[in-house]
Protein backbone atom coordinates (compact mmCIF):
# COMPACT_ATOMS: atom_id res chain seq x y z
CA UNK A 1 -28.12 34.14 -48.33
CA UNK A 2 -29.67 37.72 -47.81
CA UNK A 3 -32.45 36.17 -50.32
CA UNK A 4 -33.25 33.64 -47.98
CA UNK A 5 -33.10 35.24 -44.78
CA UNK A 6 -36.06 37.79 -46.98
CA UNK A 7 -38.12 34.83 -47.96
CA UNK A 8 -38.00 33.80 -44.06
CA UNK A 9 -38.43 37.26 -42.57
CA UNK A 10 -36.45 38.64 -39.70
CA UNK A 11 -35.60 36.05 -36.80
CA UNK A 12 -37.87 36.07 -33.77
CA UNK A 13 -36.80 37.65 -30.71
CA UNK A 14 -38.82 34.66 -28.53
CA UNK A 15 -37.15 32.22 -30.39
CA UNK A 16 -33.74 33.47 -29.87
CA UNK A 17 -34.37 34.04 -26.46
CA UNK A 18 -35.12 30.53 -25.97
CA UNK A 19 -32.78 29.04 -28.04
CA UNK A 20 -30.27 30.75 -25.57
CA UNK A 21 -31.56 29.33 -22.68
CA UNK A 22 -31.18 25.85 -24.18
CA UNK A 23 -27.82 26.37 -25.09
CA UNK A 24 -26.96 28.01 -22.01
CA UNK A 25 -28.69 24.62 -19.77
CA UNK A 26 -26.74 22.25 -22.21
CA UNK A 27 -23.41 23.72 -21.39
CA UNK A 28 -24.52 23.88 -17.60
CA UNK A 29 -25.04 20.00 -17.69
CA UNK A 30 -21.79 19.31 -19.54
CA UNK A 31 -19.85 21.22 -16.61
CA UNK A 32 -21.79 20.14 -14.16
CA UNK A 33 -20.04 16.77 -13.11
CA UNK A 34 -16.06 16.64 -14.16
CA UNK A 35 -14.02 14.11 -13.46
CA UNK A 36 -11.64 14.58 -10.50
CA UNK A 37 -8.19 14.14 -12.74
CA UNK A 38 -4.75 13.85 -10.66
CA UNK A 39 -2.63 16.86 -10.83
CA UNK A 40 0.69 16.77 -11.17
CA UNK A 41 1.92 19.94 -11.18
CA UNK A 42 3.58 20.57 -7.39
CA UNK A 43 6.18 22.75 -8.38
CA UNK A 44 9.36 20.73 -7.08
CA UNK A 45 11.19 24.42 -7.18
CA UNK A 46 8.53 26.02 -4.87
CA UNK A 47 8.37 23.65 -2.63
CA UNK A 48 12.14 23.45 -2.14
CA UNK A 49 11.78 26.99 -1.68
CA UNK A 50 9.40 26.33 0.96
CA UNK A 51 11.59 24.33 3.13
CA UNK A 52 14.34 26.58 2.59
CA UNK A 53 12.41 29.33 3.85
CA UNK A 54 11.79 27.39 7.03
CA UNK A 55 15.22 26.53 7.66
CA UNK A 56 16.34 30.31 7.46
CA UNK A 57 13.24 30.99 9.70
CA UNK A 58 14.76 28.90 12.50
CA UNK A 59 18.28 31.21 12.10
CA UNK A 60 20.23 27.95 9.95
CA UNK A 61 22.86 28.63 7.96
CA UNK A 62 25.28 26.69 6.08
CA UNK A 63 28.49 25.82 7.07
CA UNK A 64 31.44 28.01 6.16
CA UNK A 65 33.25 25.48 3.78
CA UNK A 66 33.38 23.76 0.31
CA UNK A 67 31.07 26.92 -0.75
CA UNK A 68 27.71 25.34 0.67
CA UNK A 69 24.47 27.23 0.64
CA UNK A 70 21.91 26.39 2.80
CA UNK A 71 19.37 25.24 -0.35
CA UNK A 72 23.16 22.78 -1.11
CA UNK A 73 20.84 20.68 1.81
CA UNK A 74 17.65 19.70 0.31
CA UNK A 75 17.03 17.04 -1.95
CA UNK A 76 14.12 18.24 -3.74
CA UNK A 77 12.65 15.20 -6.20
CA UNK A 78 9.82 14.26 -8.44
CA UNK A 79 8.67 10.87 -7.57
CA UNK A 80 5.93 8.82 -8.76
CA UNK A 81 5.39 6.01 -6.17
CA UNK A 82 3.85 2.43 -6.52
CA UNK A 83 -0.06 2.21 -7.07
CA UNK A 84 -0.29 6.28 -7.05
CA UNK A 85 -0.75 7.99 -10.14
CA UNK A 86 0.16 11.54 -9.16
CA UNK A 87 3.75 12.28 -8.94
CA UNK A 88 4.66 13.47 -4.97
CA UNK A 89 7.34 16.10 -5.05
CA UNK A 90 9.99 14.41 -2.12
CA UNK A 91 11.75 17.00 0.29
CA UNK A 92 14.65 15.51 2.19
CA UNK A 93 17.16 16.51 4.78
CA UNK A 94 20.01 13.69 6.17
CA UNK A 95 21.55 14.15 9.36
CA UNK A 96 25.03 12.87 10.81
CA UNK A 97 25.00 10.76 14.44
CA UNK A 98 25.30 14.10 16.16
CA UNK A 99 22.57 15.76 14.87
CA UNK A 100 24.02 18.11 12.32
CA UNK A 101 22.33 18.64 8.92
CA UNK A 102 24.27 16.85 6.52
CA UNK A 103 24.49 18.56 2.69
CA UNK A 104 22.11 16.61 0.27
CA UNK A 105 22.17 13.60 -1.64
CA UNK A 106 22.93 15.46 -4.70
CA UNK A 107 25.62 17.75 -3.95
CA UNK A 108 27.56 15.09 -2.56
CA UNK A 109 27.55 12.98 -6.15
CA UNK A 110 28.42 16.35 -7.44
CA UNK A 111 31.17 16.73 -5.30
CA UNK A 112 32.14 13.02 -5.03
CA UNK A 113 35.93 13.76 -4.34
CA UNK A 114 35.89 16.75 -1.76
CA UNK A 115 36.46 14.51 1.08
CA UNK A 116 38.89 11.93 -0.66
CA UNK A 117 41.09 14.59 -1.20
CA UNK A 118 41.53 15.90 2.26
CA UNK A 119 42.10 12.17 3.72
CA UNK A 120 38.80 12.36 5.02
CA UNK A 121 35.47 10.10 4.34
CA UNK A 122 32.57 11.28 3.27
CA UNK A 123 30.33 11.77 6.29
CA UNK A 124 27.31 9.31 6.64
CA UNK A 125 23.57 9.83 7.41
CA UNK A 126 21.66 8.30 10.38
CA UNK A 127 18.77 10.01 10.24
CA UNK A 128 16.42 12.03 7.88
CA UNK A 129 13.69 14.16 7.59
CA UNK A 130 11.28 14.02 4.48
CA UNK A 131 8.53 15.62 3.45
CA UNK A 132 6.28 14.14 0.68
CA UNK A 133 3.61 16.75 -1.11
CA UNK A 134 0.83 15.18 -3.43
CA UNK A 135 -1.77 17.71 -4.86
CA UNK A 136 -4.74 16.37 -6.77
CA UNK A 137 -7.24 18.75 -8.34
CA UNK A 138 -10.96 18.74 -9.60
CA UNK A 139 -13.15 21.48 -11.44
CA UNK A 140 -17.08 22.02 -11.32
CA UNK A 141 -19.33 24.67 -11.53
CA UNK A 142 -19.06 27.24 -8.89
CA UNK A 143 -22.93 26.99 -7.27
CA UNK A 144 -21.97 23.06 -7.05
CA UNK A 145 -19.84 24.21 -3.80
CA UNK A 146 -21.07 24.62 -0.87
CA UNK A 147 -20.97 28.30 0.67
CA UNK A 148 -19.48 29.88 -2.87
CA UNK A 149 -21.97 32.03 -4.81
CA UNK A 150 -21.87 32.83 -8.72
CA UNK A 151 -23.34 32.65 -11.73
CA UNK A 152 -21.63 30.70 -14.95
CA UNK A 153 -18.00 30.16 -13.31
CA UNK A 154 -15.57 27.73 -12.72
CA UNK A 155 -13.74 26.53 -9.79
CA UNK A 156 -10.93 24.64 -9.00
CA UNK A 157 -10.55 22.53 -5.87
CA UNK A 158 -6.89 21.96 -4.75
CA UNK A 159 -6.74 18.74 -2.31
CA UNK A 160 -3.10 18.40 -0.45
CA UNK A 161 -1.91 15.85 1.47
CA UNK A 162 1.52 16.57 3.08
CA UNK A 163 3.21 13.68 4.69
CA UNK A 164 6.44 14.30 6.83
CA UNK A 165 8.98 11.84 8.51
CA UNK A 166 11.29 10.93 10.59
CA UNK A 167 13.21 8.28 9.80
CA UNK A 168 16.30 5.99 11.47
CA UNK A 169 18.89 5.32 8.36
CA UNK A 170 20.41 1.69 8.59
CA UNK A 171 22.32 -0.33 5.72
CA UNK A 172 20.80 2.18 3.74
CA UNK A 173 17.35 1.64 4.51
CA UNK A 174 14.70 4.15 6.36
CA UNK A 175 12.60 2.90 9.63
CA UNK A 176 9.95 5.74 10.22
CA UNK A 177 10.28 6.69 14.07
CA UNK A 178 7.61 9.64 13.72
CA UNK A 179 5.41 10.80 11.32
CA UNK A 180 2.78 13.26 11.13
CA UNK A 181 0.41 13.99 8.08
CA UNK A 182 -1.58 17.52 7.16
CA UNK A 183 -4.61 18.12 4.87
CA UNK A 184 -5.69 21.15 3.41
CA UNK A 185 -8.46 21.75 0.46
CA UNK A 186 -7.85 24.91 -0.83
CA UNK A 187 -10.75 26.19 -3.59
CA UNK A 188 -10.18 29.34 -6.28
CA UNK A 189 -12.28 31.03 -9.06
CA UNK A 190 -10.77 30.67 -12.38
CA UNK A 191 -8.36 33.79 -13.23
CA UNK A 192 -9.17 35.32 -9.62
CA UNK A 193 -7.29 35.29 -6.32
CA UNK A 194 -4.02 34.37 -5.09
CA UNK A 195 -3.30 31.56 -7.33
CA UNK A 196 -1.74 32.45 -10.33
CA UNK A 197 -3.05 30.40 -13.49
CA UNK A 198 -4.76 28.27 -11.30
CA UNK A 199 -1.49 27.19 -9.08
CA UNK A 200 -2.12 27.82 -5.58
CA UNK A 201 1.67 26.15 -4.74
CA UNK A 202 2.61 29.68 -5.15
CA UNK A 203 1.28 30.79 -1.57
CA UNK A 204 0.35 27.94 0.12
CA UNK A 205 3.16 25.50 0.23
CA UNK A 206 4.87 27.90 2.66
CA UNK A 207 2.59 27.48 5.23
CA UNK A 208 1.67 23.31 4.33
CA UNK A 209 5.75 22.38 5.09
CA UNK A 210 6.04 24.65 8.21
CA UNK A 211 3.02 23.09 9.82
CA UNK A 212 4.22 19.72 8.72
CA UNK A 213 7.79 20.19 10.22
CA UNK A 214 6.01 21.22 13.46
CA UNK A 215 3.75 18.84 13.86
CA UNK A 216 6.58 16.06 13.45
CA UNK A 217 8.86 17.73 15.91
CA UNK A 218 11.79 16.42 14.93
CA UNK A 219 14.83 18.26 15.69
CA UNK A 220 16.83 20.43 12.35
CA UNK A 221 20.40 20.26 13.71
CA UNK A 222 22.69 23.26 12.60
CA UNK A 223 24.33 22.47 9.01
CA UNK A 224 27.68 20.85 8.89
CA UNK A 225 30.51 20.18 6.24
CA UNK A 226 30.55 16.76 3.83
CA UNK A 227 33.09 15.04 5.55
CA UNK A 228 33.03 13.14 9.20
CA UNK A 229 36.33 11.19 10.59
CA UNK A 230 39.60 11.04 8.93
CA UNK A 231 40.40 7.66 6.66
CA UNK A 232 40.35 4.75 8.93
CA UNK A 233 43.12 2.37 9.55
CA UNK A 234 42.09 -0.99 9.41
CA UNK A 235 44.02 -4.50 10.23
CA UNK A 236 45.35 -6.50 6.81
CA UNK A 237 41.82 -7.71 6.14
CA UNK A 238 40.09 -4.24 6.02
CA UNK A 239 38.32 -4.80 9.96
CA UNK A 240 37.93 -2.01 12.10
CA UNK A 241 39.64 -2.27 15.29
CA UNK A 242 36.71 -0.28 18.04
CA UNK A 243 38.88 1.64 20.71
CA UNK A 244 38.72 0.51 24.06
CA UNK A 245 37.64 3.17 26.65
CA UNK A 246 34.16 3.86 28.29
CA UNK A 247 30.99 3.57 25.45
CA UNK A 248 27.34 5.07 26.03
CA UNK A 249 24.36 2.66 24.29
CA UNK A 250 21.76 4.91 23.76
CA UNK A 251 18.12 3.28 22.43
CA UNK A 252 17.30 5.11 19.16
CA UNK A 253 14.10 3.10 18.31
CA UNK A 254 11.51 0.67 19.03
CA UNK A 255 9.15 -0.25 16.42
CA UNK A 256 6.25 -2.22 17.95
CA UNK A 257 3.82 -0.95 15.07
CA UNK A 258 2.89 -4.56 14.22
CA UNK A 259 2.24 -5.51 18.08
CA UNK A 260 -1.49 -5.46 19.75
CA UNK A 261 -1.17 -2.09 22.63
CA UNK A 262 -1.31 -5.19 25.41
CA UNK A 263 1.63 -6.88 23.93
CA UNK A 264 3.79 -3.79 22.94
CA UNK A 265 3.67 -2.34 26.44
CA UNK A 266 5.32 -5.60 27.83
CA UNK A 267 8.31 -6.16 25.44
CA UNK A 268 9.14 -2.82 25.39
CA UNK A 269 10.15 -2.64 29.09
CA UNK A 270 11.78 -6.10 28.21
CA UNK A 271 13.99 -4.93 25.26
CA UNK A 272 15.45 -1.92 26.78
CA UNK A 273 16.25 -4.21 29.67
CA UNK A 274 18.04 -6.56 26.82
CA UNK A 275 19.99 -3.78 25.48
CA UNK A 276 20.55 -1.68 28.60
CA UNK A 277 20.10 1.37 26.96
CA UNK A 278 20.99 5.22 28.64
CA UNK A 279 24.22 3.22 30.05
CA UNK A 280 27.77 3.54 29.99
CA UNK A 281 30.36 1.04 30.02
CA UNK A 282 34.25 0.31 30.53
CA UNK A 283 34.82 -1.94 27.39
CA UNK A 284 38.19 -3.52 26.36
CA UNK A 285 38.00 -5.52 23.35
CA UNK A 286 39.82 -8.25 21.73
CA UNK A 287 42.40 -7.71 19.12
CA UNK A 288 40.93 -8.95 16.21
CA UNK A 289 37.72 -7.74 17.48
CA UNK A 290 34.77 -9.70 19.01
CA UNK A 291 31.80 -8.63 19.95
CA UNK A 292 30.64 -10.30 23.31
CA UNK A 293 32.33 -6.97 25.17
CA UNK A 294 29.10 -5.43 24.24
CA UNK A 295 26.15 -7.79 25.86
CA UNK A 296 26.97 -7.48 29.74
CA UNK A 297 23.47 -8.44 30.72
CA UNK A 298 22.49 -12.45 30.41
CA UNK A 299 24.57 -15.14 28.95
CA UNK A 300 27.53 -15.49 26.48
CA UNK A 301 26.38 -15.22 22.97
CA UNK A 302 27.22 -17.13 20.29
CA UNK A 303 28.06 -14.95 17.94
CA UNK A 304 28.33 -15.63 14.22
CA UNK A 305 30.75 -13.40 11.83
CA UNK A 306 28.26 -11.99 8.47
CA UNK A 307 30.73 -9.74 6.98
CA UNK A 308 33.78 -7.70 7.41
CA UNK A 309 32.25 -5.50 10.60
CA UNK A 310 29.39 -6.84 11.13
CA UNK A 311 27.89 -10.02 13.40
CA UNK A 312 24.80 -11.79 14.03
CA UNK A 313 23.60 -13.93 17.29
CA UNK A 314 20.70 -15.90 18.53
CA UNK A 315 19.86 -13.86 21.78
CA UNK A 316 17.07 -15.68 22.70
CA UNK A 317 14.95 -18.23 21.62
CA UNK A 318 12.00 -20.15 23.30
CA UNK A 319 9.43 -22.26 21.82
CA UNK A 320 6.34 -23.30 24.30
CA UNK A 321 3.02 -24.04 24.20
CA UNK A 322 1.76 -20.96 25.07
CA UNK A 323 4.17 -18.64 23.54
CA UNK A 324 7.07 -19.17 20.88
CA UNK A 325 9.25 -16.31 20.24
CA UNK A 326 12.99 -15.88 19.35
CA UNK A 327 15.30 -13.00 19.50
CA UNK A 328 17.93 -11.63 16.97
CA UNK A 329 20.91 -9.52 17.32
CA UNK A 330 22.91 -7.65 14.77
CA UNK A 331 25.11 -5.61 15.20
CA UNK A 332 28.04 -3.78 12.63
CA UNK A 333 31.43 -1.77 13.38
CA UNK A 334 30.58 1.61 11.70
CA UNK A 335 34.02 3.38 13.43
CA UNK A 336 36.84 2.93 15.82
CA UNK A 337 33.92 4.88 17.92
CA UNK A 338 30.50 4.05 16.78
CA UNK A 339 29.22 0.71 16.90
CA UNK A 340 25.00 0.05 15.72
CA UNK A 341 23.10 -2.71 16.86
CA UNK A 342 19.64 -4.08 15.23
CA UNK A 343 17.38 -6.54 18.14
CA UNK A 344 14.77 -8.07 15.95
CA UNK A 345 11.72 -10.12 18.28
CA UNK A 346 9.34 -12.29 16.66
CA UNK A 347 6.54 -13.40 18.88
CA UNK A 348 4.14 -16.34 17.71
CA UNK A 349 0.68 -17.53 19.24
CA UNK A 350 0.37 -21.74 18.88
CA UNK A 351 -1.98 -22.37 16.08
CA UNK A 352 -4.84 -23.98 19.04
CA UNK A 353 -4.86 -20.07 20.38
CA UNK A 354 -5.11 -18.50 16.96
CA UNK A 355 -8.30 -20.68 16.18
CA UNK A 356 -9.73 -18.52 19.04
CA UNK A 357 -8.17 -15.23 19.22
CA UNK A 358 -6.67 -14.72 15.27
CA UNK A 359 -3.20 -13.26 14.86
CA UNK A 360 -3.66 -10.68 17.33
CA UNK A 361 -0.93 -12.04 19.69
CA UNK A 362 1.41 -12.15 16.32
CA UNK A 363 4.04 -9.33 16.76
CA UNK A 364 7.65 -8.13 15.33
CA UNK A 365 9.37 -5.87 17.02
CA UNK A 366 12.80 -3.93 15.94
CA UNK A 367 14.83 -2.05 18.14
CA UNK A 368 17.43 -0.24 16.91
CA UNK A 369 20.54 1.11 19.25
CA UNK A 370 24.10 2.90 19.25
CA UNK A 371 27.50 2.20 20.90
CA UNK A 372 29.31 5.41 20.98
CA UNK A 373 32.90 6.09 22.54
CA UNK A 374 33.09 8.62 25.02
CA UNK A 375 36.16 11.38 24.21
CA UNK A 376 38.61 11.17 26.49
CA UNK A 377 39.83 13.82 27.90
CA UNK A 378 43.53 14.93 27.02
């Protein structure tokens, strides 16, 4: 080797010089357009941790049984949804009827027989708050962005998109009835700044949930025990019996989301009318129970019985030339004091009027509602 670099002679400083500067342009080129790649790495455990710090920040703290903490309710999950290809990390809180925070998902499968054994059911959701984070990442040269300056470094451009929820809870499904959505773009040098190996979740998830929570508004009711009403008793077939006494029906929902702006502010006037909603009533029922106690405005329905506590009825129905539309009512005996109802409207344009105006007169809308018992006094 040393014989051949003498028959060559020494290496010329030019030459290196410029074979530097072609090396150096080739690996400029190769950075210079990455592919954006998903990024899965929210860390599910920070951004439980980020919730929880919200919850202390608004003075919550768990209830004083079954040795809850206040993280024992969040349900903090890794999900992957349909058609996305980064996995969201899923934040959820569950609230009872009255408003109190409910301990998650998971402790109760953990603790599947606390309530059982004190002759008590385990208390059910009606509502819940969730907050979905998806962070996606992409890497290019640091001149590439706009107002950064530097020579031969990286960057790495966090993109989050934090959606948060509030949802109605019936049979088990969710119905959104608020939502509000935050983005933030978040860029650091490689090995410098906050983000520790390249992970901003570390101090910026913190601030992404808070500002999600307040944008939503929902209300965080105070934290409550696993367990609502003691065991029912029901009649020989398993029915509940509702009490009789004086009920409040209280409007929790009106989806017109499907509905033209012209259309939804009509029925929505209309269907609170239908329900009388914000009203109390003297109700006596019939032993076995029947529900036509609880529709005091228009006609006698004819109600059909769908399962052990729960009915169905054609409220209204009326097919024209102009309009057709038909309304459904279902409603299901959760307790001897809580009765919810389901209205479902389906409004249809006659196929001469969609030739000229389309399906913009098409509309669904669901309304969802409570009965609730009134304590009596003693």
């Amino acid at each position: 080797m040393k014989a051949l670099r003498d028959k060559l002679g020494p290496a010329h400083p030019r030459r290196e010089r410029s074979s530097l500067k072609i090396a150096t342009v080739l690996l400029a080129l190769t950075l210079a357009a990455p592919p954006a790649s998903a990024d899965n790495g929210v860390n599910v455990v920070l951004a439980r941790k980020a919730l929880l710090a919200e919850l202390q920040s608004k003075g919550l703290a768990p209830a004083g049984e079954a040795g809850l903490d206040l993280e024992d309710y969040i349900d903090a999950d890794r999900i992957t949804y349909e058609g996305e290809s980064a996995a969201s990390a899923l934040l959820t809180l569950r609230f009872d009827p009255d408003g109190h925070m409910l301990p998650s998902k998971r402790w109760m499968s953990r603790h599947a027989g606390y309530c059982g054994s004190r002759d008590k059911e385990s208390a059910k959701p009606s509502r819940s708050v969730t907050v979905k984070i998806i962070r996606t990442s992409e890497t290019a040269p640091i001149e590439s962005i706009a107002g950064m300056d530097g020579e031969d470094k990286l960057v790495t451009r966090y993109n989050y998109s934090v959606h948060a929820r509030e949802n109605d809870i019936v049979d088990g499904k969710l119905h959104i009835r608020a939502a509000h959505d935050v983005e933030s773009t978040i860029a650091y040098t490689r090995g410098v700044g906050k983000a520790k190996g390249n992970n901003p979740d570390t101090s910026e998830l913190d601030g992404l949930v808070s500002e999600s929570l307040a944008g939503l508004g929902a209300t965080l009711g105070s934290p409550t025990g696993p367990c609502g009403d003691e065991v029912e008793e029901h009649d020989d077939t398993g029915a509940i019996q509702p009490l009789d006494g004086t009920w409040i029906v209280t409007m929790k929902s009106i989806d017109t989301a499907s509905c033209s702006p012209m259309i939804a502010k009509q029925l929505r006037p209309a269907v609170e009318s239908q329900i009388g909603s914000h009203g109390s009533q003297d109700l006596t029922f019939d032993r076995p129970f029947h529900p036509q106690p609880l529709m005091q405005k228009g006609p006698d329905l004819d109600w059909d019985r769908t399962g052990l506590n729960s009915w169905h009825a054609l409220q209204a129905q009326a097919p024209s030339a102009a309009m057709t539309f038909d309304v459904n009512l279902d409603i299901e005996v959760m307790s001897a004091t809580h009765i919810a109802g389901v209205q479902k409207q389906h409004v249809r344009a006659p196929p001469k009027l969609k030739q000229l105006m389309g399906d913009r007169f098409d509309c669904d809308v669901t309304a969802l509602f409570d009965y609730r018992r009134v304590e009596q006094p003693n």
